[in-house]
N, C-alpha and C. Protein backbone atom coordinates (compact mmCIF):
# COMPACT_ATOMS: atom_id res chain seq x y z
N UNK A 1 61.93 37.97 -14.02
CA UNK A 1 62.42 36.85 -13.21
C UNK A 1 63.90 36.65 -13.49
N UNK A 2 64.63 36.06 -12.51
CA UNK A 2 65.99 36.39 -12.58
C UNK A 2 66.20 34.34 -12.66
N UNK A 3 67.18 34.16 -13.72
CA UNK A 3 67.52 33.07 -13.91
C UNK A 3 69.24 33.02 -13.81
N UNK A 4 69.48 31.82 -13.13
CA UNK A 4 70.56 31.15 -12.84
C UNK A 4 70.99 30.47 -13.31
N UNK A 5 72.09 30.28 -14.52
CA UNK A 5 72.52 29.22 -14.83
C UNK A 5 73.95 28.79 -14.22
N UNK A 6 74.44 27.14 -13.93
CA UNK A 6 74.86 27.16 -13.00
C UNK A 6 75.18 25.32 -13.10
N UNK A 7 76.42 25.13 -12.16
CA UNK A 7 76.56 23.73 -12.20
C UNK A 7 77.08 23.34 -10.95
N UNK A 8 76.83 22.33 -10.77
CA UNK A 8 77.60 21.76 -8.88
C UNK A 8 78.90 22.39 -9.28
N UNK A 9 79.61 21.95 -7.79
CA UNK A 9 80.94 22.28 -7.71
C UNK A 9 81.58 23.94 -8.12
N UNK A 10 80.38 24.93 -8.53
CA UNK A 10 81.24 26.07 -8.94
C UNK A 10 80.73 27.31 -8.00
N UNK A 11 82.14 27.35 -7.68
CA UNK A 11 82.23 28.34 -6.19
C UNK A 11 81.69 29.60 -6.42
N UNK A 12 81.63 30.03 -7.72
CA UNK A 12 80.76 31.29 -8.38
C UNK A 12 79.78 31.51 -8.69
N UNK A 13 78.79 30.04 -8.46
CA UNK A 13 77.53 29.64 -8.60
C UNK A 13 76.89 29.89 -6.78
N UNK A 14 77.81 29.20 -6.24
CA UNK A 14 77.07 29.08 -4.65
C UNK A 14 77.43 30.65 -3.93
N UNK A 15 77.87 31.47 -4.80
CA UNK A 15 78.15 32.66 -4.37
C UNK A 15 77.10 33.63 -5.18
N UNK A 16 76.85 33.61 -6.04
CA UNK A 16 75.31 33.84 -6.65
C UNK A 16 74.22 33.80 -6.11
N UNK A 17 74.50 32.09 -6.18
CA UNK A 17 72.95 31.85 -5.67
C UNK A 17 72.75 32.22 -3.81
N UNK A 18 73.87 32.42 -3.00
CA UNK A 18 73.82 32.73 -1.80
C UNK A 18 73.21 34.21 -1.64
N UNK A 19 73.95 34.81 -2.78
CA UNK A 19 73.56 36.56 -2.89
C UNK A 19 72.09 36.70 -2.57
N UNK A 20 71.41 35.52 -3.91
CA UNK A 20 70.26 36.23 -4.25
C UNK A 20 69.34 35.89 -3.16
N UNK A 21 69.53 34.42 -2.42
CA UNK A 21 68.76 34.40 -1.41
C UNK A 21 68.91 35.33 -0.49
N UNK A 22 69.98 35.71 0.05
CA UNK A 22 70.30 36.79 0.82
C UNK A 22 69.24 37.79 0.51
N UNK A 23 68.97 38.05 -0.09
CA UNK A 23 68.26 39.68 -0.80
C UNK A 23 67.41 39.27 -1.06
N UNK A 24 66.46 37.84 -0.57
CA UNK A 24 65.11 37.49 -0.76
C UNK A 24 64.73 37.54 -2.23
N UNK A 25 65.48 37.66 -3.22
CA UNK A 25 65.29 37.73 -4.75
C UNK A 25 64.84 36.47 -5.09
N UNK A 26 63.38 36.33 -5.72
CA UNK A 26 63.37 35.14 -6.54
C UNK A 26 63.91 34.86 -7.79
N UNK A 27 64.47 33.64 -8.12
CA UNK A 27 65.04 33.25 -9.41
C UNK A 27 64.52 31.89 -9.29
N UNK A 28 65.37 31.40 -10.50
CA UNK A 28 65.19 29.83 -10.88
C UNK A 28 66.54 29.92 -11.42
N UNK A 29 67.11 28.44 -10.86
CA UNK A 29 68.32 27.99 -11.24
C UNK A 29 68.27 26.89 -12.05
N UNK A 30 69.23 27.16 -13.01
CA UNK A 30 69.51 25.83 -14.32
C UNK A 30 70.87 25.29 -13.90
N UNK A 31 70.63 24.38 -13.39
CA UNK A 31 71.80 23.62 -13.75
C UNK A 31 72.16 22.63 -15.59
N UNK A 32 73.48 23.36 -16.39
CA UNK A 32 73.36 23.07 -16.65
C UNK A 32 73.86 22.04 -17.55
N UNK A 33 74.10 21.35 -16.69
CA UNK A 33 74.44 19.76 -17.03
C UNK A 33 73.13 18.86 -16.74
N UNK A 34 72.23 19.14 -15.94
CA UNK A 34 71.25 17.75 -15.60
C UNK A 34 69.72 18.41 -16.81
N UNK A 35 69.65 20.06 -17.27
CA UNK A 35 68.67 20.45 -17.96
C UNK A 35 69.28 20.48 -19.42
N UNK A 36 69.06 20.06 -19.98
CA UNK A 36 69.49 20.22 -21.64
C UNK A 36 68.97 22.05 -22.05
N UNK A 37 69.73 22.43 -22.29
CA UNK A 37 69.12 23.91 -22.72
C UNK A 37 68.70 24.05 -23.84
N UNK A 38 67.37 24.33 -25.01
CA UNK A 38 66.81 24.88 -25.71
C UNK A 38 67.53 25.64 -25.88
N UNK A 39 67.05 25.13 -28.08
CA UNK A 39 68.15 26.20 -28.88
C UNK A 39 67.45 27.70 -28.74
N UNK A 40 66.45 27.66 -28.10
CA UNK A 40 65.68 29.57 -28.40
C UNK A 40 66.27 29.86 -26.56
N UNK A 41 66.91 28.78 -25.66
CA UNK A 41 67.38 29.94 -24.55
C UNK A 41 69.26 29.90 -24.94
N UNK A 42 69.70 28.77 -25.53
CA UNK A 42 70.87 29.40 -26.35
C UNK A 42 71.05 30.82 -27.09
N UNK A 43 69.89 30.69 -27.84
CA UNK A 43 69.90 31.95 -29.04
C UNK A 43 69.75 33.43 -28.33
N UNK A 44 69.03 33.00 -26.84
CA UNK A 44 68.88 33.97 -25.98
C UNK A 44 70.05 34.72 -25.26
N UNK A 45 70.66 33.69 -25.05
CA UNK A 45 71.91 34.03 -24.09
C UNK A 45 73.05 34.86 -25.01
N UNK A 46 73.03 33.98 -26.68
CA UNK A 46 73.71 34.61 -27.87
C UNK A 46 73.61 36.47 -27.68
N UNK A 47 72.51 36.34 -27.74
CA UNK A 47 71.62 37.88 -28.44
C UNK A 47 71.71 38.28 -27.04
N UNK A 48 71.78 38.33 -25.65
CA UNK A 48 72.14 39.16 -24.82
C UNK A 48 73.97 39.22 -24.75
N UNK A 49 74.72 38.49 -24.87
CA UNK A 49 75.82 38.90 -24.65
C UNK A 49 76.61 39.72 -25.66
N UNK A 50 77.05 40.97 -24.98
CA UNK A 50 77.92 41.67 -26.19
C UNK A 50 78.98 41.61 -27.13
N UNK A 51 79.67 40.38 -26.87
CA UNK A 51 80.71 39.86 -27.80
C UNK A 51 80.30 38.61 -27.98
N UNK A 52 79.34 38.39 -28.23
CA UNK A 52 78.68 36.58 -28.47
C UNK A 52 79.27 35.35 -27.94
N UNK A 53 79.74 34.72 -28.55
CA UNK A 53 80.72 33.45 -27.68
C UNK A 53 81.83 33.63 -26.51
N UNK A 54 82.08 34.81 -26.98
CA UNK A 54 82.88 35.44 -26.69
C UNK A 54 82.71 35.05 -25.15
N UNK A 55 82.05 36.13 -24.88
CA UNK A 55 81.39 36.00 -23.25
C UNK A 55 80.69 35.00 -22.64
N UNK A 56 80.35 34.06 -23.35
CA UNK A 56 79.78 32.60 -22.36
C UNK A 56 80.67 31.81 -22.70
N UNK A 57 81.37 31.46 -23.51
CA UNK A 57 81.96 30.27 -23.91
C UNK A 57 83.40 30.68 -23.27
N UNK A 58 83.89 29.60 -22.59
CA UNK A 58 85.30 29.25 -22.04
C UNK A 58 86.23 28.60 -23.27
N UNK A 59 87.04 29.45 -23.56
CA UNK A 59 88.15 28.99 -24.47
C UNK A 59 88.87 27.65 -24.01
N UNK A 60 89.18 28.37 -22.86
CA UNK A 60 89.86 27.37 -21.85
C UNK A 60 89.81 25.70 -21.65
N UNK A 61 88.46 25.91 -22.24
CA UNK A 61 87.83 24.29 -21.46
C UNK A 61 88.55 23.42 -22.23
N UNK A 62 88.77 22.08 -21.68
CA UNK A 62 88.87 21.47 -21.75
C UNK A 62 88.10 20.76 -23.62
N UNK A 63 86.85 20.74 -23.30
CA UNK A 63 86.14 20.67 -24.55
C UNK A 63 86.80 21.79 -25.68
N UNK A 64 86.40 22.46 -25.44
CA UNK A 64 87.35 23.52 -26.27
C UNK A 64 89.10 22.86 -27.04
N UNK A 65 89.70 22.91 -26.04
CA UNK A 65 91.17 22.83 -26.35
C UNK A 65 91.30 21.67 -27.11
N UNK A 66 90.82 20.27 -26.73
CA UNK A 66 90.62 19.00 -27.33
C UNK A 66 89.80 18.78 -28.64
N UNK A 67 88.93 19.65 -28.60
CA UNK A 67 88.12 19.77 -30.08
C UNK A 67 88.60 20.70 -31.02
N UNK A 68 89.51 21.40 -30.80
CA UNK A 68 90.03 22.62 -31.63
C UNK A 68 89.11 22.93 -32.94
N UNK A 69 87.64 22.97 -32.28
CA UNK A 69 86.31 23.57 -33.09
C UNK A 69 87.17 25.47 -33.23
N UNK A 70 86.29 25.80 -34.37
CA UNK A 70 86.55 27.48 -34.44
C UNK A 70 85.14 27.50 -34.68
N UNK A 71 84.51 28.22 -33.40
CA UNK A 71 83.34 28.66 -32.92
C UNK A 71 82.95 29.39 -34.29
N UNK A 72 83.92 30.40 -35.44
CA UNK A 72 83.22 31.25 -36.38
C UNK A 72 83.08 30.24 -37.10
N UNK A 73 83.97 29.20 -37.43
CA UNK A 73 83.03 28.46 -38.23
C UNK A 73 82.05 27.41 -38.53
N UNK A 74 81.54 27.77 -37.18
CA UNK A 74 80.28 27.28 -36.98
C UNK A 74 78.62 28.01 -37.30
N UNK A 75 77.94 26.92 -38.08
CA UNK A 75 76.56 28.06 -37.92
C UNK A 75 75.61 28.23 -36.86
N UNK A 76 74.79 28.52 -36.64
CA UNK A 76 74.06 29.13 -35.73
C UNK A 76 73.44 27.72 -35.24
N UNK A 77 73.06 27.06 -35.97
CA UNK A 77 72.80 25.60 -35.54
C UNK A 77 73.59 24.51 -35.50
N UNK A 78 75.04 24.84 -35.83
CA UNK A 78 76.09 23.85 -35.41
C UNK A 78 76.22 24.45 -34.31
N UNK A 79 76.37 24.87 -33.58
CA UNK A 79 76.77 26.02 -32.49
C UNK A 79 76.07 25.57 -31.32
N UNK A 80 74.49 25.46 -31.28
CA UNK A 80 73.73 25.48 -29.93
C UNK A 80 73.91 23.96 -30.30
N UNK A 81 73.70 22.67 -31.44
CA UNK A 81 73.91 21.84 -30.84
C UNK A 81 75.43 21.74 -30.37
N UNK A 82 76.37 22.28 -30.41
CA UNK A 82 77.65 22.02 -29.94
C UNK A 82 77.45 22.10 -28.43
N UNK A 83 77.09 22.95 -28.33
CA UNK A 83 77.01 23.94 -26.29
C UNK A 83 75.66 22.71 -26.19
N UNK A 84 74.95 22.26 -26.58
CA UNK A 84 73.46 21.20 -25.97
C UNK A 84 74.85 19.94 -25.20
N UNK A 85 75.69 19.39 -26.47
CA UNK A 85 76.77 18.16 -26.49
C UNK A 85 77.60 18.49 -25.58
N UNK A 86 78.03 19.96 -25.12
CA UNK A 86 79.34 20.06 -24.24
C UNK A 86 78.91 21.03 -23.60
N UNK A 87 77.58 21.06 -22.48
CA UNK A 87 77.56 22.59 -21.78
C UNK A 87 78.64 22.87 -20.99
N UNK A 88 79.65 22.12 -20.79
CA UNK A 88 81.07 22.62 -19.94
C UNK A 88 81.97 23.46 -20.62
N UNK A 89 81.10 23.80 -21.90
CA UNK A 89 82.13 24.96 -22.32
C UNK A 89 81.68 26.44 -22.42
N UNK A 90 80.10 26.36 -21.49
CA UNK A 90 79.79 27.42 -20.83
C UNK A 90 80.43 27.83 -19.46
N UNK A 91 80.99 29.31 -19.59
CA UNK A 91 81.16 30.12 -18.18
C UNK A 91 79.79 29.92 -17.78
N UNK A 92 80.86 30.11 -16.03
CA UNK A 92 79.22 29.95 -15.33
C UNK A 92 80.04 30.61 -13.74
N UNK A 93 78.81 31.32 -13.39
CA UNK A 93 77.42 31.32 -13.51
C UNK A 93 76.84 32.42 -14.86
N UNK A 94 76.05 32.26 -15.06
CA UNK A 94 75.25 33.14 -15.98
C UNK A 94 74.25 33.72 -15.60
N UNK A 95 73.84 34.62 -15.12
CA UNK A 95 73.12 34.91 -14.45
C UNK A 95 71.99 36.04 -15.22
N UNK A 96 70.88 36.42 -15.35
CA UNK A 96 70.11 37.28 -16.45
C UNK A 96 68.82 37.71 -15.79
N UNK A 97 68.45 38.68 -16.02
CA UNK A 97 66.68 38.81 -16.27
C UNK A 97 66.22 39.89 -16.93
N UNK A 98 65.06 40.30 -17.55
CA UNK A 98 64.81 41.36 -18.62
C UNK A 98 65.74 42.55 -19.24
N UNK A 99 66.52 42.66 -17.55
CA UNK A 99 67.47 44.12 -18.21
C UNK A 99 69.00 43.71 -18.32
N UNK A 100 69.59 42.70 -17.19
CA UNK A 100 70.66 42.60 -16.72
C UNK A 100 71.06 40.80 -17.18
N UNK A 101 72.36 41.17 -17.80
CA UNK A 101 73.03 40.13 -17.80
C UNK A 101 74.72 39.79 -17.58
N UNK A 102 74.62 38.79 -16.55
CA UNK A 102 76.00 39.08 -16.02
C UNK A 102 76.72 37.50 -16.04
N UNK A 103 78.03 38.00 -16.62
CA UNK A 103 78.71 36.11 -16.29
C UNK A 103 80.08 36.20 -15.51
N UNK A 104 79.60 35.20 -14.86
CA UNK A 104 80.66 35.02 -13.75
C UNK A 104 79.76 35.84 -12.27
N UNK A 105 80.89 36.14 -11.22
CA UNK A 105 80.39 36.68 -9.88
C UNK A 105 81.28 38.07 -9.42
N UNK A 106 80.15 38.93 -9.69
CA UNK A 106 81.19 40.22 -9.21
C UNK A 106 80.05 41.05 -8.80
N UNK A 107 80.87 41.72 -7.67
CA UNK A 107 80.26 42.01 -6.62
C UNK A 107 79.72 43.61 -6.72
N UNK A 108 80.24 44.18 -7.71
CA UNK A 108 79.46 45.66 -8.13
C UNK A 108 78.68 45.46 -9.29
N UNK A 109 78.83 44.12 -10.19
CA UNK A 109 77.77 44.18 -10.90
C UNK A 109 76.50 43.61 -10.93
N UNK A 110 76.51 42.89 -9.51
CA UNK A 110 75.45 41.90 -9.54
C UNK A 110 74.57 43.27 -8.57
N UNK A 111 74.99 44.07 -8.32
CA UNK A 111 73.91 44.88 -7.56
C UNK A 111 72.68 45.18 -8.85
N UNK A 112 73.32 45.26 -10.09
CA UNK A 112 72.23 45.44 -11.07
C UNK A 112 70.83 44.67 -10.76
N UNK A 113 70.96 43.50 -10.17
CA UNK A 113 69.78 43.15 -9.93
C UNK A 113 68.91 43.24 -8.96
N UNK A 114 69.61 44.00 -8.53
CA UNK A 114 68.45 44.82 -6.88
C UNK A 114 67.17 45.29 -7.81
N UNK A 115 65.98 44.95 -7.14
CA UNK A 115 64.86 46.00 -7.83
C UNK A 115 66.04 47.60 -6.96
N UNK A 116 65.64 48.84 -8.04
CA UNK A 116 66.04 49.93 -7.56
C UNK A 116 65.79 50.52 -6.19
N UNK A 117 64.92 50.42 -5.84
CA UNK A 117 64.42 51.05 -4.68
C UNK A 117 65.10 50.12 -3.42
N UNK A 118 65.93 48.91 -3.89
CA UNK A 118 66.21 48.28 -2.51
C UNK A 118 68.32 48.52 -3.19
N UNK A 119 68.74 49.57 -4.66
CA UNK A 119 69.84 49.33 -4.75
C UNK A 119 70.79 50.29 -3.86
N UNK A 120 70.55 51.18 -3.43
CA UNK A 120 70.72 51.95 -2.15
C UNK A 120 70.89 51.53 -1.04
N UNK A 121 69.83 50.80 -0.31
CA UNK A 121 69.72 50.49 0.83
C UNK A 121 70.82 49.40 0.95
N UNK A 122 71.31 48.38 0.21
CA UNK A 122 72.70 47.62 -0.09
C UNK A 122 73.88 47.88 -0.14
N UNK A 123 74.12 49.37 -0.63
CA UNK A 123 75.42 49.35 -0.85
C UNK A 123 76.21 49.91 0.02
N UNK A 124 77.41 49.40 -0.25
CA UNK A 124 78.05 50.07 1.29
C UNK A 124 78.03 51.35 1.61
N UNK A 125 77.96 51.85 2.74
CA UNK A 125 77.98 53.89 2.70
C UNK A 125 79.46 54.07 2.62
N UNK A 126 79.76 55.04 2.13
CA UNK A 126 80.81 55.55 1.53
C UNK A 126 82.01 55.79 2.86
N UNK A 127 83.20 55.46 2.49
CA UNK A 127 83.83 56.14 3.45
C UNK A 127 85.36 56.31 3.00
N UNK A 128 85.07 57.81 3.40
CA UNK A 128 86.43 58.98 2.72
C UNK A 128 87.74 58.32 3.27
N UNK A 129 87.56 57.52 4.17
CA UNK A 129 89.60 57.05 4.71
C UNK A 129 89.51 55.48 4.14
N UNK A 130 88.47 55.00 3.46
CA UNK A 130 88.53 53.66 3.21
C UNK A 130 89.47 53.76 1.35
N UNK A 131 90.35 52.76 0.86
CA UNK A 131 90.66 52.41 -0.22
C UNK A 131 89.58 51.58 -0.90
N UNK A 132 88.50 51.61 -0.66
CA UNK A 132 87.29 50.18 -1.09
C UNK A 132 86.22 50.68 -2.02
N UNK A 133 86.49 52.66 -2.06
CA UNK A 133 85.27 53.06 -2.52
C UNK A 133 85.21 53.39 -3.93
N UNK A 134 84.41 53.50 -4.48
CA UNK A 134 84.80 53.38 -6.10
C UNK A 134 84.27 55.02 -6.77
């Protein structure tokens, strides 16, 4: 099952979630500011991303810059309650399911979540005078 995490207002969320309806894909979407996220789907999101904070957490934010927390020195349970207190310092969208996990919205990697047999039939056919083809 393909899960959405996700918050109003983010143009990378309604571009997600437009995809997947498009492609008749079922998911479930978290918004998450109104769902409090569980420290075992924190620990989840941890243990799928390849540079850990790295990749969900926004330096940027606002929360971030004003708290001048250092994420390393935090433990594993200062940490998810930090992101429970400030999920705005999750990137988003976040998007996941058994094999694939992707943050943010991009448009050659979200094909990962085609079941296979429909990742073909999606993609654009190739064309030798186009600059678009990869």
């Amino acid at each position: 099952m393909i899960v959405l995490y996700s918050s109003p207002g983010c143009a990378s969320c309604r571009k997600v979630r437009q995809w997947l309806k498009d492609r008749n894909l079922k998911f479930i979407e978290k918004n998450i500011f109104t769902s409090v996220l569980s420290d075992k789907e924190i620990k989840h999101l941890l243990m799928r991303s390849e540079n850990g904070t790295e990749d969900i957490i926004s330096k940027r934010s606002k929360v971030m810059q004003e708290s001048q927390v250092d994420l390393d020195d935090l433990s594993m349970n200062e940490l998810i309650i930090f992101i429970q207190r400030h999920p705005s310092i999750l990137k988003r969208p976040i998007v996941m399911n058994e094999k694939t996990f992707l943050v943010g919205y991009d448009e050659e990697e979200i094909d990962a979540f085609l079941p296979s047999e429909l990742r073909n039939i999606h993609r654009k056919p190739f064309d030798p005078l186009s600059d678009n083809n990869v």
